[in-house]
C-alpha atoms as a PDB file:
ATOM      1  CA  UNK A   1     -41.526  22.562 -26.836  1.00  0.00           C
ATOM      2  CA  UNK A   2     -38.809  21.183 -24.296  1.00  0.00           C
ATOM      3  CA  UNK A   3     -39.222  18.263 -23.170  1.00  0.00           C
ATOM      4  CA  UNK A   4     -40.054  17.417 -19.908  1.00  0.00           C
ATOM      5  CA  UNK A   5     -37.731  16.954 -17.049  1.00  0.00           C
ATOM      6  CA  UNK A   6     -36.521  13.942 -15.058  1.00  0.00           C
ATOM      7  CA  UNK A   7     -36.272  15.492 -11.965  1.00  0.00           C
ATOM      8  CA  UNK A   8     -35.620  19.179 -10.235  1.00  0.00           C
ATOM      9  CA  UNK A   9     -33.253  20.007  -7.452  1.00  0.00           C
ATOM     10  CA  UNK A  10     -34.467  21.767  -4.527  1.00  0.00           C
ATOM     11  CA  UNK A  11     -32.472  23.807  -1.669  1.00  0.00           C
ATOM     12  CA  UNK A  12     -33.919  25.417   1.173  1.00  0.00           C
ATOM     13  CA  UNK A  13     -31.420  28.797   1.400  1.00  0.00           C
ATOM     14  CA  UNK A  14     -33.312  29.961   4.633  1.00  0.00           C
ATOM     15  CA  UNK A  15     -35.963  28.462   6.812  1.00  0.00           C
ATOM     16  CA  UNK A  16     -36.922  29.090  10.590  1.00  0.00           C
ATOM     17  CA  UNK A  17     -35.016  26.060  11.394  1.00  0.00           C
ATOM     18  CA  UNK A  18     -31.285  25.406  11.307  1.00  0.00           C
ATOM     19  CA  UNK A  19     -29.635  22.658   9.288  1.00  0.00           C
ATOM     20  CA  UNK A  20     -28.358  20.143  11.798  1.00  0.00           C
ATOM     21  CA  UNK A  21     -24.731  20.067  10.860  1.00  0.00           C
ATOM     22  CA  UNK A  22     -23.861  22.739   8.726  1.00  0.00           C
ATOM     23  CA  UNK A  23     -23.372  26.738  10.349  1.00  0.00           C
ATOM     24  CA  UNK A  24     -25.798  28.479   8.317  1.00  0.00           C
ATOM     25  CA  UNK A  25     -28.072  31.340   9.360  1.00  0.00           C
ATOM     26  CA  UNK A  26     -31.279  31.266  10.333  1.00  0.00           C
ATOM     27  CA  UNK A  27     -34.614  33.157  10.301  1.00  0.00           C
ATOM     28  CA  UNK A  28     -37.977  33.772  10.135  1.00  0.00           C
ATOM     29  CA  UNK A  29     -38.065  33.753   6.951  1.00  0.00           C
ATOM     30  CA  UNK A  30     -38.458  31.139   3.609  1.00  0.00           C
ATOM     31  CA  UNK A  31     -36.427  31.031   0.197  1.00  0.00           C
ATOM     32  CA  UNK A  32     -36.399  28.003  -1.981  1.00  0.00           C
ATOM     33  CA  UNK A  33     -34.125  27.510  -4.612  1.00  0.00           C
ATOM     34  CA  UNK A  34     -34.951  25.107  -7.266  1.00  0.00           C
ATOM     35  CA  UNK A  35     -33.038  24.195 -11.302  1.00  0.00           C
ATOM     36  CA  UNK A  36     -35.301  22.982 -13.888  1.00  0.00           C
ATOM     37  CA  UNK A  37     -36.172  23.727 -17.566  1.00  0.00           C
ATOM     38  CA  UNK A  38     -32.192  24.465 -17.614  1.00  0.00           C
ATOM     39  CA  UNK A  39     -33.102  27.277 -15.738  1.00  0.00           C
ATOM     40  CA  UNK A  40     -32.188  28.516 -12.095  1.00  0.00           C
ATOM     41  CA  UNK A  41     -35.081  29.498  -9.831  1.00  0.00           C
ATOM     42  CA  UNK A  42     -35.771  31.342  -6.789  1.00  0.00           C
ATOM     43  CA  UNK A  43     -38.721  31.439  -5.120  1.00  0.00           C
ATOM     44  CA  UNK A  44     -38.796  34.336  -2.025  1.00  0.00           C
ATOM     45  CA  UNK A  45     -35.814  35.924  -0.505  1.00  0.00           C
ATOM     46  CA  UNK A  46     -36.468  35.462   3.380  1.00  0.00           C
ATOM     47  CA  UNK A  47     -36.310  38.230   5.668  1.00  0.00           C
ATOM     48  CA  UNK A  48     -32.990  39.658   5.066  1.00  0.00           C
ATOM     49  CA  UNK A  49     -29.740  39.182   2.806  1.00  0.00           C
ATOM     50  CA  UNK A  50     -28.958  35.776   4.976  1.00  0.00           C
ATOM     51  CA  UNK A  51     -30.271  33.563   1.867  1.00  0.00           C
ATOM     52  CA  UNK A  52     -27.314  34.914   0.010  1.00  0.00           C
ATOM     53  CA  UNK A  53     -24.853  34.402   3.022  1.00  0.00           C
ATOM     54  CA  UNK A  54     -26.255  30.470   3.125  1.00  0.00           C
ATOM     55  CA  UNK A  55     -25.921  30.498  -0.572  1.00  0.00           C
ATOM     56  CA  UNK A  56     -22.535  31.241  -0.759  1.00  0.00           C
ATOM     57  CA  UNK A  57     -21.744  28.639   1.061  1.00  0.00           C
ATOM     58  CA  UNK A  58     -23.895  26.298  -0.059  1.00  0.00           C
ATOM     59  CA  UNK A  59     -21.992  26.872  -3.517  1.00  0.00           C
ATOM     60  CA  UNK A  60     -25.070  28.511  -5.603  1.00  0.00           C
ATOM     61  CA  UNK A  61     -24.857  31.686  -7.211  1.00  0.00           C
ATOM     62  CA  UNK A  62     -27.297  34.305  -6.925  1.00  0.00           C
ATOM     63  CA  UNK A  63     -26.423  36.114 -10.074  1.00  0.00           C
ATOM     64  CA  UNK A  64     -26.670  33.493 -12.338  1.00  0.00           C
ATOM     65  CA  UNK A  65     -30.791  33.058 -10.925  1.00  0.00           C
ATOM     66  CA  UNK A  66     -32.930  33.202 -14.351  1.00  0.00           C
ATOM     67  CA  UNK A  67     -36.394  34.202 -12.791  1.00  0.00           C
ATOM     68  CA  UNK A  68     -37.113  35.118  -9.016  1.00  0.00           C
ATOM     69  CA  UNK A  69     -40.942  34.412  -7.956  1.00  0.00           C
ATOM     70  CA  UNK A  70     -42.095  36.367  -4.540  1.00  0.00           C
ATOM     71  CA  UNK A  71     -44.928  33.971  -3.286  1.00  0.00           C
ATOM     72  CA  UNK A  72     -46.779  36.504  -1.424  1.00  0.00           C
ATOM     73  CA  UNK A  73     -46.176  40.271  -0.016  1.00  0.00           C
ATOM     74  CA  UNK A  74     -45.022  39.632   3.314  1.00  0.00           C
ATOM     75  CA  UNK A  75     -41.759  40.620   4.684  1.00  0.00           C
ATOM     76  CA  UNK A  76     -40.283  37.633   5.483  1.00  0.00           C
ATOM     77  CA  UNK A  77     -40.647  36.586   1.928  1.00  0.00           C
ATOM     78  CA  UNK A  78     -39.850  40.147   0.433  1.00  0.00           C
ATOM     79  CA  UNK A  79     -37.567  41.146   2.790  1.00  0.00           C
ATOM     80  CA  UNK A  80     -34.294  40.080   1.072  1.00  0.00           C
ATOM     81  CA  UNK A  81     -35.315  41.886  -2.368  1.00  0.00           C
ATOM     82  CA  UNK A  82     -32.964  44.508  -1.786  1.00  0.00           C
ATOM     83  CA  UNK A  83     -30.219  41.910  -1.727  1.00  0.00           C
ATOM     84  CA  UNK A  84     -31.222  40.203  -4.218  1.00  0.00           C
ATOM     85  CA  UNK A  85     -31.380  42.763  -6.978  1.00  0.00           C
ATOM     86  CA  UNK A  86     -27.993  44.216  -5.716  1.00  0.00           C
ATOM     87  CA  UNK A  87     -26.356  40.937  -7.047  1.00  0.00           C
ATOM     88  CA  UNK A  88     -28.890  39.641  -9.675  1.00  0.00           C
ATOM     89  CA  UNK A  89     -28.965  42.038 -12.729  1.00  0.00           C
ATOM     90  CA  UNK A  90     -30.563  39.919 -15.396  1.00  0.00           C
ATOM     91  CA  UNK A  91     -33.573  38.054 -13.381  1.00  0.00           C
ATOM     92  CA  UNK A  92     -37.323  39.013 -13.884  1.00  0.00           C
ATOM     93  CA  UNK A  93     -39.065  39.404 -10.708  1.00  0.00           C
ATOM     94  CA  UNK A  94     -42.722  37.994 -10.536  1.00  0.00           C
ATOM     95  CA  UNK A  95     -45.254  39.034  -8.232  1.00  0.00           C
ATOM     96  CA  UNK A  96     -49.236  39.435  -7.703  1.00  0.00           C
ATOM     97  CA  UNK A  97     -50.323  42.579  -9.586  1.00  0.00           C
ATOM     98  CA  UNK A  98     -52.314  42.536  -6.097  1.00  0.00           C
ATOM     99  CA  UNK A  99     -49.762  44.219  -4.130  1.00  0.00           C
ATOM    100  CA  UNK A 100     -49.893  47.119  -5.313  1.00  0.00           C
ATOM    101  CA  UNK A 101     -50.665  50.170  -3.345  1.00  0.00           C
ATOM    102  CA  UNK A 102     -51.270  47.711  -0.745  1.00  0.00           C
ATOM    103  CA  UNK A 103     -49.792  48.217   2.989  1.00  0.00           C
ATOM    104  CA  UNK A 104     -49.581  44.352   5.203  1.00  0.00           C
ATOM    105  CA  UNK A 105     -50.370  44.369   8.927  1.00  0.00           C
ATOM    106  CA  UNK A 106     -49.770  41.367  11.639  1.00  0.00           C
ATOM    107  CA  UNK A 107     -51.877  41.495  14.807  1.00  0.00           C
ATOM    108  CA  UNK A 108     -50.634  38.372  16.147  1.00  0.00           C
ATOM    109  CA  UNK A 109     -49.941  38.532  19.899  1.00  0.00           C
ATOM    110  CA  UNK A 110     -51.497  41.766  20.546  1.00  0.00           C
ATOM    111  CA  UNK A 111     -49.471  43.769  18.362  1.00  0.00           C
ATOM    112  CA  UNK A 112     -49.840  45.585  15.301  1.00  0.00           C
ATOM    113  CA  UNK A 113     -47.077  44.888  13.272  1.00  0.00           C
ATOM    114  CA  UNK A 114     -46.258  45.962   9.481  1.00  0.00           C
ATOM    115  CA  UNK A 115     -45.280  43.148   7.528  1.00  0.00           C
ATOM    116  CA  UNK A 116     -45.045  45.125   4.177  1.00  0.00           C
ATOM    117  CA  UNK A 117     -42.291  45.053   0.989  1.00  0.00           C
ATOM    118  CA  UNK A 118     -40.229  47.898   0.272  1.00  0.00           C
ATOM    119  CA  UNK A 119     -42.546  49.927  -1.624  1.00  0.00           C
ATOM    120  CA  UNK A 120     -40.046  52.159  -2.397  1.00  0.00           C
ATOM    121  CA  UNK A 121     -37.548  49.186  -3.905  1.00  0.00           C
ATOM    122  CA  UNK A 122     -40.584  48.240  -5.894  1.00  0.00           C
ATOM    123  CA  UNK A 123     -41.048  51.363  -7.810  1.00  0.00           C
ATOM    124  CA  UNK A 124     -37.104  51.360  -8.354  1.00  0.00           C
ATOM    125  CA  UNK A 125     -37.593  48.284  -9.841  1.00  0.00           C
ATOM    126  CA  UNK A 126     -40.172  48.268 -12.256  1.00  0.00           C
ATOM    127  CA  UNK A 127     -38.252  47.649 -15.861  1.00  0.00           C
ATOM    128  CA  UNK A 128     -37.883  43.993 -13.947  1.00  0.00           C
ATOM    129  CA  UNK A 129     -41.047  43.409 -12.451  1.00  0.00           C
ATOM    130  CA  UNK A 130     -43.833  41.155 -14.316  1.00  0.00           C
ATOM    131  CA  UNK A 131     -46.845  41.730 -12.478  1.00  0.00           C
ATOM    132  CA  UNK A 132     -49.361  38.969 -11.913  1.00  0.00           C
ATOM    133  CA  UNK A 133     -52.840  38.448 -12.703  1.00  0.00           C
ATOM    134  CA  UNK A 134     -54.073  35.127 -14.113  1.00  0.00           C
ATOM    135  CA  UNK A 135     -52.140  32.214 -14.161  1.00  0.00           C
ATOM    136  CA  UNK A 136     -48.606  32.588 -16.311  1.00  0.00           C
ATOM    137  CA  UNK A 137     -46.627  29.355 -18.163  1.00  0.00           C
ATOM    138  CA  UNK A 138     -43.174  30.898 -17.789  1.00  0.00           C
ATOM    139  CA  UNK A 139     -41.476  28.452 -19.216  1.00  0.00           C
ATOM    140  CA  UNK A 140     -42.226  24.990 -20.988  1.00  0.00           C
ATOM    141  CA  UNK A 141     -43.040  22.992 -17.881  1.00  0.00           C
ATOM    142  CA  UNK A 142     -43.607  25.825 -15.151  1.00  0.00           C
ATOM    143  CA  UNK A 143     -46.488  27.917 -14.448  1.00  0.00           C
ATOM    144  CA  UNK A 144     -47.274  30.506 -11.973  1.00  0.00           C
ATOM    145  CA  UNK A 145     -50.820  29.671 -10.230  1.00  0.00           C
ATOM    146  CA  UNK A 146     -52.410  32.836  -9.123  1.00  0.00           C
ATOM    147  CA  UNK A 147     -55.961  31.808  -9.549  1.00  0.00           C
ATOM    148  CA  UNK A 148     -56.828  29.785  -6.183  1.00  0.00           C
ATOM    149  CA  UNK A 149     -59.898  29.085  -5.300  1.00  0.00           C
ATOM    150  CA  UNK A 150     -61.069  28.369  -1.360  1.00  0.00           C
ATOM    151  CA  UNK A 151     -62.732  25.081  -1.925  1.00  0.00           C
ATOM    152  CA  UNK A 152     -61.835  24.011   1.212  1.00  0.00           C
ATOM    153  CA  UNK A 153     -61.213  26.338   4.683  1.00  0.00           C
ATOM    154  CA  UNK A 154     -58.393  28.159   4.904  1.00  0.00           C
ATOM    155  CA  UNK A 155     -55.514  28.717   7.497  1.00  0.00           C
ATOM    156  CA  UNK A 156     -57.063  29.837  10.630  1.00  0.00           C
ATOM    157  CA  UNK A 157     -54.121  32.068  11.650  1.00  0.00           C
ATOM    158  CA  UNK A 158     -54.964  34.120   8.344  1.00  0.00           C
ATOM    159  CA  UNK A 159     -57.595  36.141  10.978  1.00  0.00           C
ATOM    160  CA  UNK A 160     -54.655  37.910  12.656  1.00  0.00           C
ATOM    161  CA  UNK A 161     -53.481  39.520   8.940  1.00  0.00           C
ATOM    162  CA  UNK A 162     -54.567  42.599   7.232  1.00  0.00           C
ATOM    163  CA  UNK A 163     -53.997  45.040   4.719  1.00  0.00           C
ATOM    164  CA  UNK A 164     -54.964  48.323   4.062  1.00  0.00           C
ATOM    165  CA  UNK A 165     -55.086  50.276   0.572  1.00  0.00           C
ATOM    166  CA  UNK A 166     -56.341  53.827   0.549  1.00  0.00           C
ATOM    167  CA  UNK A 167     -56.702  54.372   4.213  1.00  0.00           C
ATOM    168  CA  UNK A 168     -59.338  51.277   4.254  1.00  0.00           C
ATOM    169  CA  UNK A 169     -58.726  47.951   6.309  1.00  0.00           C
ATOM    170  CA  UNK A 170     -59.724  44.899   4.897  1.00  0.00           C
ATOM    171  CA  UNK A 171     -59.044  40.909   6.194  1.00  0.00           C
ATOM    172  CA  UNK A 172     -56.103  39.523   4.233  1.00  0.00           C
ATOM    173  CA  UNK A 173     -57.720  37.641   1.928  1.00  0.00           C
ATOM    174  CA  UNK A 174     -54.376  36.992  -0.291  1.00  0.00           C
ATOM    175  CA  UNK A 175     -55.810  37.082  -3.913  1.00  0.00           C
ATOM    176  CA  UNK A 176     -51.720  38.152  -3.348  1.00  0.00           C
ATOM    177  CA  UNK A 177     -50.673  34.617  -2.955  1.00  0.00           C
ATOM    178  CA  UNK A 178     -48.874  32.567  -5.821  1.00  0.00           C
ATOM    179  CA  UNK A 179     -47.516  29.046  -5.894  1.00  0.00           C
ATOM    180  CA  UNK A 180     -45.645  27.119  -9.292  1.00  0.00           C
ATOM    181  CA  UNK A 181     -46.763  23.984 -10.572  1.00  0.00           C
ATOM    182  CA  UNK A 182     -43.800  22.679 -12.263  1.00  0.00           C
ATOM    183  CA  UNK A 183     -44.234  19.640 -14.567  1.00  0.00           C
ATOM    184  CA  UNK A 184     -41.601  17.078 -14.837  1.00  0.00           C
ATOM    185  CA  UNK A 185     -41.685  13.382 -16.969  1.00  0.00           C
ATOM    186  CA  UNK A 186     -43.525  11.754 -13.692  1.00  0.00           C
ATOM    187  CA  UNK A 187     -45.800  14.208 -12.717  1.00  0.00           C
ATOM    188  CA  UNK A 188     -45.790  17.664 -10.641  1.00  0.00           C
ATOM    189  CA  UNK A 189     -44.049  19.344  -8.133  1.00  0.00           C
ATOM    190  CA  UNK A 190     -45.861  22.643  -6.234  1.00  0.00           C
ATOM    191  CA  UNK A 191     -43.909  24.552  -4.886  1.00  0.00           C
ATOM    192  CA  UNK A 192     -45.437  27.697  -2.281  1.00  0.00           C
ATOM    193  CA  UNK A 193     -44.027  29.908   0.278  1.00  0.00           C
ATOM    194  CA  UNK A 194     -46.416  30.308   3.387  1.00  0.00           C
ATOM    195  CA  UNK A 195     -50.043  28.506   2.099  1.00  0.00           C
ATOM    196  CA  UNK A 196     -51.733  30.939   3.159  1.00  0.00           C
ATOM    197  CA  UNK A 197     -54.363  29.716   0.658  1.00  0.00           C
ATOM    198  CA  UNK A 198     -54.523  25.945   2.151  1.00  0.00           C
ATOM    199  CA  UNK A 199     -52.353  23.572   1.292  1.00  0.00           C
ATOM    200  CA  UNK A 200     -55.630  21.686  -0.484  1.00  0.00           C
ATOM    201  CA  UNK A 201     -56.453  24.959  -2.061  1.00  0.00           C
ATOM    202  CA  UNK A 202     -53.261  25.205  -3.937  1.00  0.00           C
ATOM    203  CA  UNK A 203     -52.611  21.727  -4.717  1.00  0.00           C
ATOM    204  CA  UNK A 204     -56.479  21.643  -6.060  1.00  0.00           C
ATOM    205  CA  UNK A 205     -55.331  24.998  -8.199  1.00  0.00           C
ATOM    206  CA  UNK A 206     -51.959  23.940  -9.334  1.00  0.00           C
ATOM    207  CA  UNK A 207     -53.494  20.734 -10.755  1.00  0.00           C
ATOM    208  CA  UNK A 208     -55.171  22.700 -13.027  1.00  0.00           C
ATOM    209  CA  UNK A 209     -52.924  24.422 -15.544  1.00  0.00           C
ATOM    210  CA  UNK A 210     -51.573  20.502 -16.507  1.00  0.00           C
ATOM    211  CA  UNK A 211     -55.145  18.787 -16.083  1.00  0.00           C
ATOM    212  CA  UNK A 212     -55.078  15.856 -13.464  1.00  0.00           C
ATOM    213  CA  UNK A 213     -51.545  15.236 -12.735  1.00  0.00           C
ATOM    214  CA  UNK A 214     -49.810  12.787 -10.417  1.00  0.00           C
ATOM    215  CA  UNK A 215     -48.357  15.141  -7.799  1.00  0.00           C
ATOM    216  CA  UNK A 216     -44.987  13.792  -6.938  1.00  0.00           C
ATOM    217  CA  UNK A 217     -44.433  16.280  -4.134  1.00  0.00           C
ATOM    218  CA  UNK A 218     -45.141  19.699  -2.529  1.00  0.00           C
ATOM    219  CA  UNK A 219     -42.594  21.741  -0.954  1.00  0.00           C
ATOM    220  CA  UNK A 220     -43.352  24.959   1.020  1.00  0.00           C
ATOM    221  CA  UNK A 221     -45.058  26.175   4.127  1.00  0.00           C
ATOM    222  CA  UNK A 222     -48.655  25.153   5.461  1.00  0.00           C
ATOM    223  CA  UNK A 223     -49.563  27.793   7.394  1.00  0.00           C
ATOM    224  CA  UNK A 224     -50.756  25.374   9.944  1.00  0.00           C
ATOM    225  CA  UNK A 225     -49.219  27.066  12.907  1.00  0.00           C
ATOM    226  CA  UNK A 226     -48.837  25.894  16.883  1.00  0.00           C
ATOM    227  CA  UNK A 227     -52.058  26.981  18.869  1.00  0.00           C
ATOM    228  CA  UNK A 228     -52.446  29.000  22.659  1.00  0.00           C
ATOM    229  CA  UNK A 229     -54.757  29.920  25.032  1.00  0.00           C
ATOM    230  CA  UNK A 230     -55.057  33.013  24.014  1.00  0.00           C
ATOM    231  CA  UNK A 231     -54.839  32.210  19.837  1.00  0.00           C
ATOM    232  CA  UNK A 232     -56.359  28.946  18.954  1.00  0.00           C
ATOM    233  CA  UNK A 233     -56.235  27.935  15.531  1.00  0.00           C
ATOM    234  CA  UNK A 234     -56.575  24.504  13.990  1.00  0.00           C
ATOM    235  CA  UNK A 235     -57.609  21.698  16.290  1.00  0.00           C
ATOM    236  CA  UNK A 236     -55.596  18.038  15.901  1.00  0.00           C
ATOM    237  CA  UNK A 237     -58.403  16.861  14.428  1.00  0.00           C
ATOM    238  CA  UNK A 238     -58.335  19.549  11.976  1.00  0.00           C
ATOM    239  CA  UNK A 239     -55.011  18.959  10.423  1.00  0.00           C
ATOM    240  CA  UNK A 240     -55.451  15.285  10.822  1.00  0.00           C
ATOM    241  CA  UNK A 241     -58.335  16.281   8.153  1.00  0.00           C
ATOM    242  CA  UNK A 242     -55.977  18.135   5.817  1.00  0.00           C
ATOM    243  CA  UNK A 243     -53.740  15.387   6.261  1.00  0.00           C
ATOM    244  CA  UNK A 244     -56.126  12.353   5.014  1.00  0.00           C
ATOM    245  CA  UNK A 245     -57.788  14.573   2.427  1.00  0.00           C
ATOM    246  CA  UNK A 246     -53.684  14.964   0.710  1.00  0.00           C
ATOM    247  CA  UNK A 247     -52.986  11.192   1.527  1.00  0.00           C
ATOM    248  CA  UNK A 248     -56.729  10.316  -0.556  1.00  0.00           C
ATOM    249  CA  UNK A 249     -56.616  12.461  -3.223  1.00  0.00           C
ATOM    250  CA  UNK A 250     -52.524  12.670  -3.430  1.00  0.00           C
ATOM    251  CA  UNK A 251     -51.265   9.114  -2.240  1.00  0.00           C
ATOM    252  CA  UNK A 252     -48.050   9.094  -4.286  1.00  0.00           C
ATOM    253  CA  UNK A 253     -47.139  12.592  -3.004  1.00  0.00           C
ATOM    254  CA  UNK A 254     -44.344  13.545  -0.866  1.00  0.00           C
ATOM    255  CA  UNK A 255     -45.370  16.277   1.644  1.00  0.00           C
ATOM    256  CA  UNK A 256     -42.016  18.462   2.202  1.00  0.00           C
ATOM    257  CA  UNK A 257     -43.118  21.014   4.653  1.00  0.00           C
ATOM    258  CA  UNK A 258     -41.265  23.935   6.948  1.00  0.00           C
ATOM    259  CA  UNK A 259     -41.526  27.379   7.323  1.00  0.00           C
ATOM    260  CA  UNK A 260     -44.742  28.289   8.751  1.00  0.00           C
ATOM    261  CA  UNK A 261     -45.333  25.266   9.634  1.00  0.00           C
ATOM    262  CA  UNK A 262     -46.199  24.304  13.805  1.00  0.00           C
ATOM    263  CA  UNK A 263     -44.874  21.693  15.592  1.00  0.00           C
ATOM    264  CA  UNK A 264     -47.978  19.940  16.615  1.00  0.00           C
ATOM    265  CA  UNK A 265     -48.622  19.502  12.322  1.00  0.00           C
ATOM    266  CA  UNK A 266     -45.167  18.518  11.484  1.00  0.00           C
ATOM    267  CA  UNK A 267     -46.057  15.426  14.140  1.00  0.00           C
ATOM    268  CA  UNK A 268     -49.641  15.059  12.679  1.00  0.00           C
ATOM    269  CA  UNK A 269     -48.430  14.958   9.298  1.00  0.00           C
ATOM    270  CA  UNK A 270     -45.374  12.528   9.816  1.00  0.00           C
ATOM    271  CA  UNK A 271     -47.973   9.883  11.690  1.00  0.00           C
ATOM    272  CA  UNK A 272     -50.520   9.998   9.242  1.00  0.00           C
ATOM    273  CA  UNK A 273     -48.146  10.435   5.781  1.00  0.00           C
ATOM    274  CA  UNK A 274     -44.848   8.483   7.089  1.00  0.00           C
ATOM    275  CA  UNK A 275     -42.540   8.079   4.630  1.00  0.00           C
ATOM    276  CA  UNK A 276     -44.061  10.547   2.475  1.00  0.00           C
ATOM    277  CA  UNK A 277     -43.497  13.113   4.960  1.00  0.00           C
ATOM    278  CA  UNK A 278     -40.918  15.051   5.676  1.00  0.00           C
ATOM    279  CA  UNK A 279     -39.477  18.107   7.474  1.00  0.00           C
ATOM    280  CA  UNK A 280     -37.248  21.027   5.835  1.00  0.00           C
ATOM    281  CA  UNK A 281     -34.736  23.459   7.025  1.00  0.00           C
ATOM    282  CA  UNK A 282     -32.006  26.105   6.570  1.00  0.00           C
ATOM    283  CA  UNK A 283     -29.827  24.009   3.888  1.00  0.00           C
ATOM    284  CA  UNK A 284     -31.994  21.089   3.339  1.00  0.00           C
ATOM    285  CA  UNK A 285     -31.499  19.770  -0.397  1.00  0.00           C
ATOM    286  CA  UNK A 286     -33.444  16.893  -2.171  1.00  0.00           C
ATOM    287  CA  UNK A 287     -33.903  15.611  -5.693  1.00  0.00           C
ATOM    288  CA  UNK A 288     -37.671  15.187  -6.877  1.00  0.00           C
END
């Protein structure tokens, strides 16, 4: 058994929003990477190969990544795979068994939109894939959570996502989604790309694996995105909810949120959490 960690390094290699000083690129997209366990960790790829651009300059080295962890099957979390595995040669890739033979739809704004991985890179892949199905201790002190139960509501914007597998459409349900509880000498850190779950959800779930554990942060996406006329989805009140439910049952826990994550929460969230709030972006880089 290792022993447990003092801390874990985080960078954000691409996020929706730029890093305020430094010229890094910039998408819709999300990939974390973290070093822990005396391993090097990368959860998602973003949209496209930019997360190795920013990495490169950001001094870390995609080929020396141990384990690669796609949170979910949506593009802008897959969609740098390609990438990836072009530079990586020695990484395991782990992923919901639930993807398979799966296609991912958007109908936000009107428009159908598919939002799938590369099946095709998949297949190509598959003497480095682990597939998914219960929750997995990777290592000493991390553990993917796939089992996430919807103990409290989920993101409303889920609605506008589907998938379809064998010519059927279903609502998105993502049994798809994972997230990491990582245990260090403090406590735990959960890590998760979009939330799609609920932030609650998964910090309920990733408390699990370790049994009731001081969470010392969470870093990821909410899922909590910006409303409109013509696509309402959580109400102020709403995420002040989710906001006083994490401060209660979480109060030592630093909220590190980005991504898919709207305006009007990020300003919710900072009010009600303060200093244990705070707001990520392309190149953003924090000890927990």
């Amino acid at each position: 058994m290792n022993d447990e960690f003092e801390c874990m390094q985080v960078v954000v290699l691409v996020d929706n929003m730029p890093h305020p000083e430094k010229m890094l690129g910039v998408e819709h997209g999300l990939s974390l990477y973290f070093e822990v366990d005396g391993s090097k960790w990368l959860i998602d790829t973003g949209d496209s190969g930019i997360f190795f651009e920013n990495a490169q300059k950001l001094g870390i080295e995609i080929a020396s990544i141990d384990y690669l962890i796609l949170s979910h099957a949506h593009r802008d979390h897959t969609g740098g795979l390609e990438t990836f595995v072009n530079i990586n040669h020695k990484a395991k890739i782990y992923l919901s068994e639930k993807i398979q033979n799966r296609m991912f739809y958007s109908l936000r704004r009107g428009r159908v939109r598919n939002i799938s991985p590369d099946h095709v890179l998949l297949e190509k892949l598959a003497n480095r894939l682990v597939w998914i199905r219960d929750n997995t201790s990777v290592t000493d002190n991390v553990t993917i959570v796939s089992q996430i139960p919807n103990k409290y509501p989920i993101p409303k914007a889920n609605a506008k996502l589907i998938y379809t597998i064998a010519g059927a459409e279903y609502p998105d349900d993502f049994d798809h989604e994972l997230a990491l509880a990582v245990k260090l000498k403090q406590g735990m850190v959960v890590v998760s790309g979009c939330a799609h779950k609920g932030v609650l959800n998964i910090l309920h779930a990733c408390t699990q694996p370790f049994g009731n554990t001081t969470v010392l942060a969470y870093i990821g996406g909410t899922h909590l995105l910006d409303s409109s006329p013509d696509e309402p989805f959580e109400t102020p009140f709403e995420v002040e909810q989710i906001a006083r439910e994490i401060q209660h049952h979480y109060p030592h826990m630093h909220l590190i949120a980005g991504h898919c994550t709207g305006n009007e929460a990020k300003k919710i969230f900072a009010r009600i959490l303060g200093k244990n709030y705070q707001t990520f972006y392309t190149g953003y880089a924090t000890n927990i």
